[in-house]
N, C-alpha and C. Protein backbone atom coordinates (compact mmCIF):
# COMPACT_ATOMS: atom_id res chain seq x y z
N UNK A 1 131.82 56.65 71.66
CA UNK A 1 131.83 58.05 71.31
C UNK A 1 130.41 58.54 71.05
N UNK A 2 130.07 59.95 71.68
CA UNK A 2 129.12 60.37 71.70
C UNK A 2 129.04 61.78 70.96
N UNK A 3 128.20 62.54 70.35
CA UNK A 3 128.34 63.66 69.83
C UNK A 3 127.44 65.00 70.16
N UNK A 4 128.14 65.75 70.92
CA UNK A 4 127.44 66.52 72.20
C UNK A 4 125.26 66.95 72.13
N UNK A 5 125.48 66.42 70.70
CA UNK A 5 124.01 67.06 70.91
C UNK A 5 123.37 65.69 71.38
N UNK A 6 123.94 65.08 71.21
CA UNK A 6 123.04 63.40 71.77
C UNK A 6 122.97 63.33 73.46
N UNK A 7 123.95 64.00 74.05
CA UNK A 7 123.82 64.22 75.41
C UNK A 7 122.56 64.95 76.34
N UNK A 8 122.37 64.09 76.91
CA UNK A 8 121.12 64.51 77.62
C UNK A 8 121.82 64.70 79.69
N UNK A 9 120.99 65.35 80.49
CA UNK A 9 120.73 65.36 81.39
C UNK A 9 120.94 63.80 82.29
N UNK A 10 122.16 63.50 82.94
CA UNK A 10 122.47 62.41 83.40
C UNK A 10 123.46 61.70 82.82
N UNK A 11 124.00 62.38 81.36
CA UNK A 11 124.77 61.55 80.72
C UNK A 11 126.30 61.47 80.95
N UNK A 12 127.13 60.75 81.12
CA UNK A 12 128.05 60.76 81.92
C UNK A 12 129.57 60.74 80.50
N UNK A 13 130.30 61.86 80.63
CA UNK A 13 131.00 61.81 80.18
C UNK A 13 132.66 62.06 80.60
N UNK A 14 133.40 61.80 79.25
CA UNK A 14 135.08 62.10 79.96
C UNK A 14 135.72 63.02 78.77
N UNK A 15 136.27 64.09 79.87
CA UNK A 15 136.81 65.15 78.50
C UNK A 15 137.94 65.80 79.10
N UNK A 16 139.07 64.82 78.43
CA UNK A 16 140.55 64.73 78.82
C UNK A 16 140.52 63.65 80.22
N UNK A 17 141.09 63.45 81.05
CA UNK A 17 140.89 62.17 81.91
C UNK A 17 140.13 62.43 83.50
N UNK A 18 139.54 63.27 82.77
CA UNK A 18 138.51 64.04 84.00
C UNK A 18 136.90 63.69 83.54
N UNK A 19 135.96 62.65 84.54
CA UNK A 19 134.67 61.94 84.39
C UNK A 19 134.03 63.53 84.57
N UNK A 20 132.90 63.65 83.84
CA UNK A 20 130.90 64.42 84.21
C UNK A 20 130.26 63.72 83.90
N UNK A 21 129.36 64.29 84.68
CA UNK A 21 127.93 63.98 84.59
C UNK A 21 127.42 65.26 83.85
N UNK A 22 126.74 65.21 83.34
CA UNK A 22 125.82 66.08 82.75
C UNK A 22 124.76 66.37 83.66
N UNK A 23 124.47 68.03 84.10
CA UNK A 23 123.37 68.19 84.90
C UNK A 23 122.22 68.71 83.95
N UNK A 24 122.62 69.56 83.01
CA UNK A 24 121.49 70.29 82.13
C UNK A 24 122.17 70.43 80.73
N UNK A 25 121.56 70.10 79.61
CA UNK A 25 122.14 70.12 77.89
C UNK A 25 120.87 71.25 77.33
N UNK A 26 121.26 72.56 77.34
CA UNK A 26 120.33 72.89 76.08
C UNK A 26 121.10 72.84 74.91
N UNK A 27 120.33 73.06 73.69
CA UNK A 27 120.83 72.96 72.25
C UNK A 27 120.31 73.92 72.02
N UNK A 28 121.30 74.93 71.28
CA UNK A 28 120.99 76.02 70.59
C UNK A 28 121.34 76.46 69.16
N UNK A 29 120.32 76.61 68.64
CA UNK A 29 120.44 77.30 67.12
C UNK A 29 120.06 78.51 66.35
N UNK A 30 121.09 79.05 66.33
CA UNK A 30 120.78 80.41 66.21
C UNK A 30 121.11 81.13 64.85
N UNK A 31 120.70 81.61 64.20
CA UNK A 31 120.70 82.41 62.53
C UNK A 31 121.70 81.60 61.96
N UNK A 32 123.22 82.09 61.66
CA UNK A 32 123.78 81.51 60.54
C UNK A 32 124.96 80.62 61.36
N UNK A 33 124.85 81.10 62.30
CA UNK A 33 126.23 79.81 63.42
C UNK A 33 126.06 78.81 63.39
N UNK A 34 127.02 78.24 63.71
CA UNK A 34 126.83 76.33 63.75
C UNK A 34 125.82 76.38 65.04
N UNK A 35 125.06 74.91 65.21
CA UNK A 35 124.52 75.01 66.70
C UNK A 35 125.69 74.69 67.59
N UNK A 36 125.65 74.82 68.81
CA UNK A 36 126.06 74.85 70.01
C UNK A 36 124.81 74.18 70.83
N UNK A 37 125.85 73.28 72.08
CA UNK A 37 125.10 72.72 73.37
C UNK A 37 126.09 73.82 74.05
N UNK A 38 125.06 74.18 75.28
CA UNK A 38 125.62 74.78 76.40
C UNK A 38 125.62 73.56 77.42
N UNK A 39 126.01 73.32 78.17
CA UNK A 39 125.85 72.05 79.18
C UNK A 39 126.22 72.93 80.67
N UNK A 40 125.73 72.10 81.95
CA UNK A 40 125.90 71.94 83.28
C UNK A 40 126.38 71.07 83.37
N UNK A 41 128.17 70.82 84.01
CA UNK A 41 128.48 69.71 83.91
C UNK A 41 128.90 69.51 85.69
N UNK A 42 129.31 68.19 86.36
CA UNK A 42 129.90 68.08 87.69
C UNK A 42 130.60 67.35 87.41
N UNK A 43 132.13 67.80 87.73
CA UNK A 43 133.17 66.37 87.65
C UNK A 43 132.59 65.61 88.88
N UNK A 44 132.84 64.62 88.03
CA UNK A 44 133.10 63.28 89.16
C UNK A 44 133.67 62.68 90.39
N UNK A 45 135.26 63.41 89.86
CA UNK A 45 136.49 63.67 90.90
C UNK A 45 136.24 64.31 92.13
N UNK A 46 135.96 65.84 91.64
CA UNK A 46 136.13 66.69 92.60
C UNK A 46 134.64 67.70 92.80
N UNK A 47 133.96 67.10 92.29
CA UNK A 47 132.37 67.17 92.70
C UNK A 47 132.09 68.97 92.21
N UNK A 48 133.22 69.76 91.61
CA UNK A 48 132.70 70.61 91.07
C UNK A 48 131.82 70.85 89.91
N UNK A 49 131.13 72.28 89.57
CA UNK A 49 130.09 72.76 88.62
C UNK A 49 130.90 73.45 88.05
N UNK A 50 130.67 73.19 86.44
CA UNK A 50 130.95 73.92 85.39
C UNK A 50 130.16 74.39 84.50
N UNK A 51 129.97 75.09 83.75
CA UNK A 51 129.50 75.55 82.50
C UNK A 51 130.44 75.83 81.16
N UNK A 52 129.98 74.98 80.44
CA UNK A 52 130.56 74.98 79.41
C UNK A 52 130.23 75.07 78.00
N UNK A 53 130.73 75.40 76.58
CA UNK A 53 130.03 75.24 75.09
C UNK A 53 130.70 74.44 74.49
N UNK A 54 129.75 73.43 73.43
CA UNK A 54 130.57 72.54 72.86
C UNK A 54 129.57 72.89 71.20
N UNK A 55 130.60 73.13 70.27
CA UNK A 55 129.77 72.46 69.05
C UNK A 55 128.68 71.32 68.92
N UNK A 56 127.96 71.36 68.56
CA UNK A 56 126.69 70.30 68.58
C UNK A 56 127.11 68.85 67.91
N UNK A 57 128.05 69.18 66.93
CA UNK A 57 128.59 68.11 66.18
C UNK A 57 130.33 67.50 66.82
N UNK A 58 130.54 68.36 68.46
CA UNK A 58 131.98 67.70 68.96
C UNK A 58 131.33 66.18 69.36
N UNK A 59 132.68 65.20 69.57
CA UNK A 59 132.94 64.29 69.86
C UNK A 59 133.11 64.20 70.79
N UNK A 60 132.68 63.28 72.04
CA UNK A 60 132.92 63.26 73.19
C UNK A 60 132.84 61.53 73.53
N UNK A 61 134.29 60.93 74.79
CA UNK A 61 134.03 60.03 75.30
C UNK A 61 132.91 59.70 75.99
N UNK A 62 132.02 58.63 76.03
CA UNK A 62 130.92 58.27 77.23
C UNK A 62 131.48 56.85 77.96
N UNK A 63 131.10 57.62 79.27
CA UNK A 63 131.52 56.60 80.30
C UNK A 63 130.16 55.51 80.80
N UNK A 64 130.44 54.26 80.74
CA UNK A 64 129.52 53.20 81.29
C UNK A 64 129.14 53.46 82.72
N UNK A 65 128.58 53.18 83.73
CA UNK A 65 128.25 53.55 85.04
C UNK A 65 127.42 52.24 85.55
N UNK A 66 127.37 51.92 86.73
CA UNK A 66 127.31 50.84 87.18
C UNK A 66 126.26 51.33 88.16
N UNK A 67 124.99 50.57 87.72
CA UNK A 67 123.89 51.14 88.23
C UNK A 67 123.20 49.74 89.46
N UNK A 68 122.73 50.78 90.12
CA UNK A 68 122.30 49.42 91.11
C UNK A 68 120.46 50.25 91.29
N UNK A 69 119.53 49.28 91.49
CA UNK A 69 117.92 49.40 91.88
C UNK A 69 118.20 50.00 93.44
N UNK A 70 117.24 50.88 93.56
CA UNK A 70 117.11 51.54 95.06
C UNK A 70 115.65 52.39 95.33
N UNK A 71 115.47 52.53 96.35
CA UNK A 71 114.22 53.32 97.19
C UNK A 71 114.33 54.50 97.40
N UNK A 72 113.77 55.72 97.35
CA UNK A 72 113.96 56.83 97.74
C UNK A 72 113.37 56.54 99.24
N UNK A 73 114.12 57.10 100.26
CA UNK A 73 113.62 56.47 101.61
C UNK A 73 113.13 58.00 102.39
N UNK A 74 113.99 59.16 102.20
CA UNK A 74 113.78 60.58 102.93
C UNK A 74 115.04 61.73 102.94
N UNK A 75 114.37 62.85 102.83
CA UNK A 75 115.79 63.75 102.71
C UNK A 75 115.49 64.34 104.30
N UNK A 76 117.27 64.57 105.02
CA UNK A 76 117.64 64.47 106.19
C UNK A 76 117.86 66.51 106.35
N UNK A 77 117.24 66.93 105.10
CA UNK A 77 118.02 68.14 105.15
C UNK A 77 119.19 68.21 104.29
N UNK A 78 120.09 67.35 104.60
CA UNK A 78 121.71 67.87 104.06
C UNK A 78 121.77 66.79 103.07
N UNK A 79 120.93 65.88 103.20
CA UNK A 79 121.21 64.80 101.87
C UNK A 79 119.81 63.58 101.81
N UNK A 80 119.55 63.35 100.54
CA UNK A 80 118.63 62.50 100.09
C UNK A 80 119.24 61.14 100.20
N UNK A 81 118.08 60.33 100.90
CA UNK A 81 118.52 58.97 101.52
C UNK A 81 117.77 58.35 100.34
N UNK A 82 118.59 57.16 99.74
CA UNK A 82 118.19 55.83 99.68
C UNK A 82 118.05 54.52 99.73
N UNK A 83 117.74 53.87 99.96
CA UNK A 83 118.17 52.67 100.30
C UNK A 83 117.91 51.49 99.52
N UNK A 84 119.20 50.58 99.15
CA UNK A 84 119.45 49.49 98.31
C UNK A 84 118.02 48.35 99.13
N UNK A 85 117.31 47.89 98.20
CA UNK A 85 115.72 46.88 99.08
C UNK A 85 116.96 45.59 98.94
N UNK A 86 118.03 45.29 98.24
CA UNK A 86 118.43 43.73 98.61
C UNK A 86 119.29 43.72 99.94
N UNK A 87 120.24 44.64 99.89
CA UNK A 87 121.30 44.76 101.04
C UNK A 87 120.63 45.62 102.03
N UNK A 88 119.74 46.55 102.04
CA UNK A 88 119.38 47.18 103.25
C UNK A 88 120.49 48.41 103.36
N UNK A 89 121.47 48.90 102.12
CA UNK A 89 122.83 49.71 102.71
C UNK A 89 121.92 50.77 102.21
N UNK A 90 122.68 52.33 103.11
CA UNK A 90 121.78 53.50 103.22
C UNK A 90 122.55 53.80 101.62
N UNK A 91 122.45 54.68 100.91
CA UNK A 91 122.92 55.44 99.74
C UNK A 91 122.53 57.14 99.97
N UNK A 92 123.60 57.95 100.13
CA UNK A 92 123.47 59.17 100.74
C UNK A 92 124.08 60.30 99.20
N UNK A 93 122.88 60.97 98.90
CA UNK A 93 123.31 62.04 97.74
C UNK A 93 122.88 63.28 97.78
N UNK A 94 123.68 64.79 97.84
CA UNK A 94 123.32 66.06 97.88
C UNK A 94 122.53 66.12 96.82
N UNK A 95 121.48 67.57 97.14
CA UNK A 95 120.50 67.92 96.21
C UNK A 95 121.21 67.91 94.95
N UNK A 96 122.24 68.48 94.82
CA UNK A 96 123.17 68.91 93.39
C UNK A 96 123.12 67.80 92.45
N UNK A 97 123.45 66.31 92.87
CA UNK A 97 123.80 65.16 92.52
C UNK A 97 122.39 64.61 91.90
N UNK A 98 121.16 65.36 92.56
CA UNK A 98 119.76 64.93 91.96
C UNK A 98 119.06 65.59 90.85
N UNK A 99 119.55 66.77 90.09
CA UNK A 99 119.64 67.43 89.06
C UNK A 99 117.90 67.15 88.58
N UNK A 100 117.39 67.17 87.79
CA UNK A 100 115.69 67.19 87.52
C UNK A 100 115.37 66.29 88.18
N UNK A 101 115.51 65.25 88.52
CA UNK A 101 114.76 63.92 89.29
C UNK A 101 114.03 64.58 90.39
N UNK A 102 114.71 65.74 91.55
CA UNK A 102 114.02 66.32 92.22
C UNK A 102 112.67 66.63 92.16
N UNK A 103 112.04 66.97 90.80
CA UNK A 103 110.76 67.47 90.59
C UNK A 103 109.75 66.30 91.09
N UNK A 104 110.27 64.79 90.53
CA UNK A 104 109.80 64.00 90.69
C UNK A 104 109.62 62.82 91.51
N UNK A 105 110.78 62.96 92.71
CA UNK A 105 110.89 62.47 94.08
C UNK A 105 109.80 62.20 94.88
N UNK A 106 109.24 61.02 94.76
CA UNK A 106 108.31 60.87 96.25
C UNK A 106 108.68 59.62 97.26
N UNK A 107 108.26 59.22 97.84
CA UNK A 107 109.23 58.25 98.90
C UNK A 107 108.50 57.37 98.74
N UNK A 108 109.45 56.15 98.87
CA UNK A 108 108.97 54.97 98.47
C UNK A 108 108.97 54.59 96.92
N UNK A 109 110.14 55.36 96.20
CA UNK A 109 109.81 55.71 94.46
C UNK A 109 111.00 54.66 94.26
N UNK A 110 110.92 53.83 93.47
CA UNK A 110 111.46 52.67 93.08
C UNK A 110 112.75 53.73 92.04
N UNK A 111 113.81 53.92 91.60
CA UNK A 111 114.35 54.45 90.71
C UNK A 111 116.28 53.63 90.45
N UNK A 112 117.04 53.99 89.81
CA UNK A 112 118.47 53.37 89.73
C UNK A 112 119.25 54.51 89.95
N UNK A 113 120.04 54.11 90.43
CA UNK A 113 121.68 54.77 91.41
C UNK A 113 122.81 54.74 90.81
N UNK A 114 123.09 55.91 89.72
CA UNK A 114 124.55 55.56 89.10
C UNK A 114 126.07 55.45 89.94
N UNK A 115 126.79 54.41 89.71
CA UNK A 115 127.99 54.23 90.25
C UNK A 115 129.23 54.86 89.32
N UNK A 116 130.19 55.65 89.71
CA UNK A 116 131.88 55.87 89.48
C UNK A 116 132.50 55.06 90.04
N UNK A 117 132.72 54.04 89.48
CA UNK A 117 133.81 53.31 90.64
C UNK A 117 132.77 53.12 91.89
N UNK A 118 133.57 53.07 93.00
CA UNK A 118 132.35 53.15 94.22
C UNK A 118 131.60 54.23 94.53
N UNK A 119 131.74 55.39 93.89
CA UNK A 119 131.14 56.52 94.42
C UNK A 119 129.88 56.81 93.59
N UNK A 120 128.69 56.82 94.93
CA UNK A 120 127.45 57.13 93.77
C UNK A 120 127.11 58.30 93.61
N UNK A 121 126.85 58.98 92.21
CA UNK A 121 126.51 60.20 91.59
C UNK A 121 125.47 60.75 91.12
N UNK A 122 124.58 59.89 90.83
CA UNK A 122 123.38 60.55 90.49
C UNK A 122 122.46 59.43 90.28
N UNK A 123 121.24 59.61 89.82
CA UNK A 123 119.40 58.68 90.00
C UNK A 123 119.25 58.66 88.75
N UNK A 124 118.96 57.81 88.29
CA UNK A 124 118.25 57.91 87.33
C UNK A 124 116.48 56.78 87.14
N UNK A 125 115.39 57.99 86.76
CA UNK A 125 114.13 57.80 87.07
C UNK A 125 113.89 56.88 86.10
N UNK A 126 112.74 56.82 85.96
CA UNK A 126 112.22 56.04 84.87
C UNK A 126 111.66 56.70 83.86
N UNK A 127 111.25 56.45 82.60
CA UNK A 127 110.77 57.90 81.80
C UNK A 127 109.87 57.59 81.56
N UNK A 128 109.14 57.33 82.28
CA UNK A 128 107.72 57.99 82.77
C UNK A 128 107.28 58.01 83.95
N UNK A 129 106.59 58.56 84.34
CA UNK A 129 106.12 58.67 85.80
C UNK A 129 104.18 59.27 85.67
N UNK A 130 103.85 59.19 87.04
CA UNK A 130 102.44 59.52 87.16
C UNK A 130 102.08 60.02 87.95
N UNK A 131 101.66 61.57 88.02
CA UNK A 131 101.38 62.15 89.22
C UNK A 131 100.03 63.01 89.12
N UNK A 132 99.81 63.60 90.55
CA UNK A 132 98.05 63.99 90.86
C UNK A 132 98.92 65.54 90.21
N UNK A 133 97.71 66.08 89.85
CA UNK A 133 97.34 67.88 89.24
C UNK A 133 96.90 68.39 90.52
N UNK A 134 97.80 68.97 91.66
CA UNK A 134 97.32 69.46 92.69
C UNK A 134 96.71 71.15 92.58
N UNK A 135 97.21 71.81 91.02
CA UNK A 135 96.77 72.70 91.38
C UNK A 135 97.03 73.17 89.35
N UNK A 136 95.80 73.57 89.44
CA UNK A 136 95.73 74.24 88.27
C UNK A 136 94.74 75.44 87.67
N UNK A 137 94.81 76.42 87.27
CA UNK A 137 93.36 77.33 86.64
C UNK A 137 92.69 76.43 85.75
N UNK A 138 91.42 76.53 85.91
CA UNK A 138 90.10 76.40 84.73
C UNK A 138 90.63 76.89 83.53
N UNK A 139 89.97 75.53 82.49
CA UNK A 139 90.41 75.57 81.13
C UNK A 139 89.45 76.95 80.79
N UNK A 140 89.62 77.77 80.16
CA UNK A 140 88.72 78.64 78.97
C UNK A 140 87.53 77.52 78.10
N UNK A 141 86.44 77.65 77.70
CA UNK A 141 85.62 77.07 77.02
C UNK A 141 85.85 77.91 75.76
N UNK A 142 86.21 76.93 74.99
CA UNK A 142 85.71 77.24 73.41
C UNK A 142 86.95 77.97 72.90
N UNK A 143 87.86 77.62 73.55
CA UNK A 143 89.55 78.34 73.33
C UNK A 143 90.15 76.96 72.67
N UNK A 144 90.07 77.11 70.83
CA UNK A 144 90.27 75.91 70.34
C UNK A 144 91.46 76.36 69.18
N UNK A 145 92.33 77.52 69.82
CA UNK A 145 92.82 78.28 68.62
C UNK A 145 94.06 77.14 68.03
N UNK A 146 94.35 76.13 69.16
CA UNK A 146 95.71 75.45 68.47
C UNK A 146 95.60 74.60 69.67
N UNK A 147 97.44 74.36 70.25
CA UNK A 147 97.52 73.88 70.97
C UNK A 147 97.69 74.50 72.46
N UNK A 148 96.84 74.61 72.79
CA UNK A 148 97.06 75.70 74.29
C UNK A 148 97.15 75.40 75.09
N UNK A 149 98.06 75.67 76.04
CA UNK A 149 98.71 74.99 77.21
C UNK A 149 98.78 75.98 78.37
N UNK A 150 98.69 75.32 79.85
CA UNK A 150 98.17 76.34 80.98
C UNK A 150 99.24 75.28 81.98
N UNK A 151 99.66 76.61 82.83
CA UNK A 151 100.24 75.98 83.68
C UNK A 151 99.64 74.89 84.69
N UNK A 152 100.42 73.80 85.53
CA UNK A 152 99.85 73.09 86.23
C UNK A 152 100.95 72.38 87.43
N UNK A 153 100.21 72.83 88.51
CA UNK A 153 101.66 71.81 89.51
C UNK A 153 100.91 70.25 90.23
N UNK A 154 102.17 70.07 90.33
CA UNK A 154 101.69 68.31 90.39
C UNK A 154 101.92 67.92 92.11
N UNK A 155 101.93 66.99 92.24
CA UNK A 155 101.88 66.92 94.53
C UNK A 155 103.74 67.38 94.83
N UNK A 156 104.35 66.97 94.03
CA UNK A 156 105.80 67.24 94.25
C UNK A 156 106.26 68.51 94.22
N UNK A 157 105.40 69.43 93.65
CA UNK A 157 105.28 70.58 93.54
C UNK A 157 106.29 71.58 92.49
N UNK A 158 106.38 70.23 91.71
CA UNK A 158 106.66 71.04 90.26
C UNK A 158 105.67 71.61 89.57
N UNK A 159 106.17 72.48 88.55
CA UNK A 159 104.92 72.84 87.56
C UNK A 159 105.07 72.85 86.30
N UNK A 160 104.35 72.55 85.37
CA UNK A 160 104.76 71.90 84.18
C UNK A 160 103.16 72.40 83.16
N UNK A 161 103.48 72.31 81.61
CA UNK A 161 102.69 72.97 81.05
C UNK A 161 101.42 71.82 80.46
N UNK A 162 100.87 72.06 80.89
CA UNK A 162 99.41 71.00 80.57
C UNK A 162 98.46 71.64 79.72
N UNK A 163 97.83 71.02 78.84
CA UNK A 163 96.67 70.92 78.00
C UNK A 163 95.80 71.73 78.85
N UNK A 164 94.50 72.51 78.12
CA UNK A 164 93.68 73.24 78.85
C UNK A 164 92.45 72.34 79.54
N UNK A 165 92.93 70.91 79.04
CA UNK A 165 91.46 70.06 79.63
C UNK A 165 91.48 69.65 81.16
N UNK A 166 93.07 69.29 81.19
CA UNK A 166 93.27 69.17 82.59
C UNK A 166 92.94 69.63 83.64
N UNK A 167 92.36 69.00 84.35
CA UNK A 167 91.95 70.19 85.69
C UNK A 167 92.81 69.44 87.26
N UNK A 168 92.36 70.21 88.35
CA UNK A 168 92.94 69.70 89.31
C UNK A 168 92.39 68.76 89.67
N UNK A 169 93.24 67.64 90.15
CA UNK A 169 92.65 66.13 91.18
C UNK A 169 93.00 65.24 89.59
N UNK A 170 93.22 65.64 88.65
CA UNK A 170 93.49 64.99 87.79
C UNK A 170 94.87 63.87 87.59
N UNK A 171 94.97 63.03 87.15
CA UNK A 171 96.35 62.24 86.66
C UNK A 171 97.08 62.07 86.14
N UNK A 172 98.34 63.26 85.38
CA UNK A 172 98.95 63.01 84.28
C UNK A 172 100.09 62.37 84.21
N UNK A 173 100.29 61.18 83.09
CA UNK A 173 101.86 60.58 82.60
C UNK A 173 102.75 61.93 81.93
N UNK A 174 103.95 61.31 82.64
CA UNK A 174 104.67 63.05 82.29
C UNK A 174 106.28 62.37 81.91
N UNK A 175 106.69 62.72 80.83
CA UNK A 175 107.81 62.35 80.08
C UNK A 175 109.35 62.78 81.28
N UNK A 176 109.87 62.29 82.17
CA UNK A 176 111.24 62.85 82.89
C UNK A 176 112.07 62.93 82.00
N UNK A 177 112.17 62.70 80.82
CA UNK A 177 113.72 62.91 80.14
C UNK A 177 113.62 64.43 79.58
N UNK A 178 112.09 64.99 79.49
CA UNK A 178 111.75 66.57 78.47
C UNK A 178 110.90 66.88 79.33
N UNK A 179 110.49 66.60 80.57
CA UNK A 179 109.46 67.88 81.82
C UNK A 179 108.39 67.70 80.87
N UNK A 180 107.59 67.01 80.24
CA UNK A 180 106.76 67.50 79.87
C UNK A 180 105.12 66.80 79.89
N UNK A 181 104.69 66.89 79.29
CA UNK A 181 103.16 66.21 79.83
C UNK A 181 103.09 65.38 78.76
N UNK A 182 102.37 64.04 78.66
CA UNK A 182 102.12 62.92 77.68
C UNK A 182 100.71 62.82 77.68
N UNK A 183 100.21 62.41 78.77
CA UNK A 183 98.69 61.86 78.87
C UNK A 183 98.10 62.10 79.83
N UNK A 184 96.55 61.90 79.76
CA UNK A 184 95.83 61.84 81.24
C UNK A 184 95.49 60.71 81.31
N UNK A 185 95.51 60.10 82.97
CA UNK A 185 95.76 58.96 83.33
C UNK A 185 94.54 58.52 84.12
N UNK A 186 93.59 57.49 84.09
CA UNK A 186 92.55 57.09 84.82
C UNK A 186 93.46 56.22 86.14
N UNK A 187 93.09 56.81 87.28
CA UNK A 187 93.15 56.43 88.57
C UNK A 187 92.31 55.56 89.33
């Protein structure tokens, strides 16, 4: 048993005898209400999207998932290929099924393949990753008011909020479980 605010992005649950995945959990707290998670959920079954609210403090089953090591190999258009490196078998998943990992997709990316039974549902990355600053504005000099943060996109062509020191051609470790920036990385 899990208790909805502990749910994160990937987390696989059962509510009544119907499996999700979790695509997106915000937590919200607002003046005198209890908090609330809003969630993105996909059954399992029938591969639909929901949106739903749960008290922050509901109870929810979590389901185990049977994960196997795999390659990101290439997306065909209609679905992201990967392939198992022991067996050589293809592993075929719609964009939907790749929920944030997308940002961080490059080929040849070592990552794990959650299983339902036989059917695979979603990636899960590693939490951390390391990518080039392909594009960012010049820090301000002498802009020391706090913590100030400037946008920045990375080769995958996400964009994410970076420190003002960062510049482009740079290396940052970047947290996948919170999008967010950790460190700069010597290359």
């Amino acid at each position: 048993m899990k208790i909805a605010q502990e749910l994160r992005s990937g987390s696989t649950i059962k509510i009544g005898e119907e499996p999700f995945v979790v695509l997106k959990a915000e937590y919200n707290k607002s003046g005198r209400n209890a908090a609330v998670v809003k969630f993105k959920m996909k059954s399992l079954l029938s591969g639909n999207i929901s949106d739903s609210v749960y008290k922050a403090d509901d109870k929810m089953d979590d389901i185990r998932l049977d994960k196997v090591k795999a390659v990101y190999s290439y997306n065909d258009g209609s679905f992201y290929v990967f392939s198992n490196p022991e067996t050589w078998e293809q592993i075929e998943l719609k964009e939907e099924d790749l929920g944030d990992a997308l940002n961080y997709l490059e080929e040849e990316m070592e990552l794990e393949i959650a299983y339902y039974e036989t059917t695979p549902i979603s990636i899960e990355l590693p939490n951390y990753v390391e990518r080039e600053v392909v594009y960012t504005e010049p820090g301000l000099r002498g802009d020391t008011t706090g913590k100030v943060l400037k946008p920045a996109k990375i080769n995958t062509g996400f964009e994410l909020q970076v420190p003002l020191f960062v510049e482009q051609g740079d290396w940052i470790k970047i947290d996948t479980r919170t999008n967010s920036y950790m460190e700069r990385v010597k290359k």
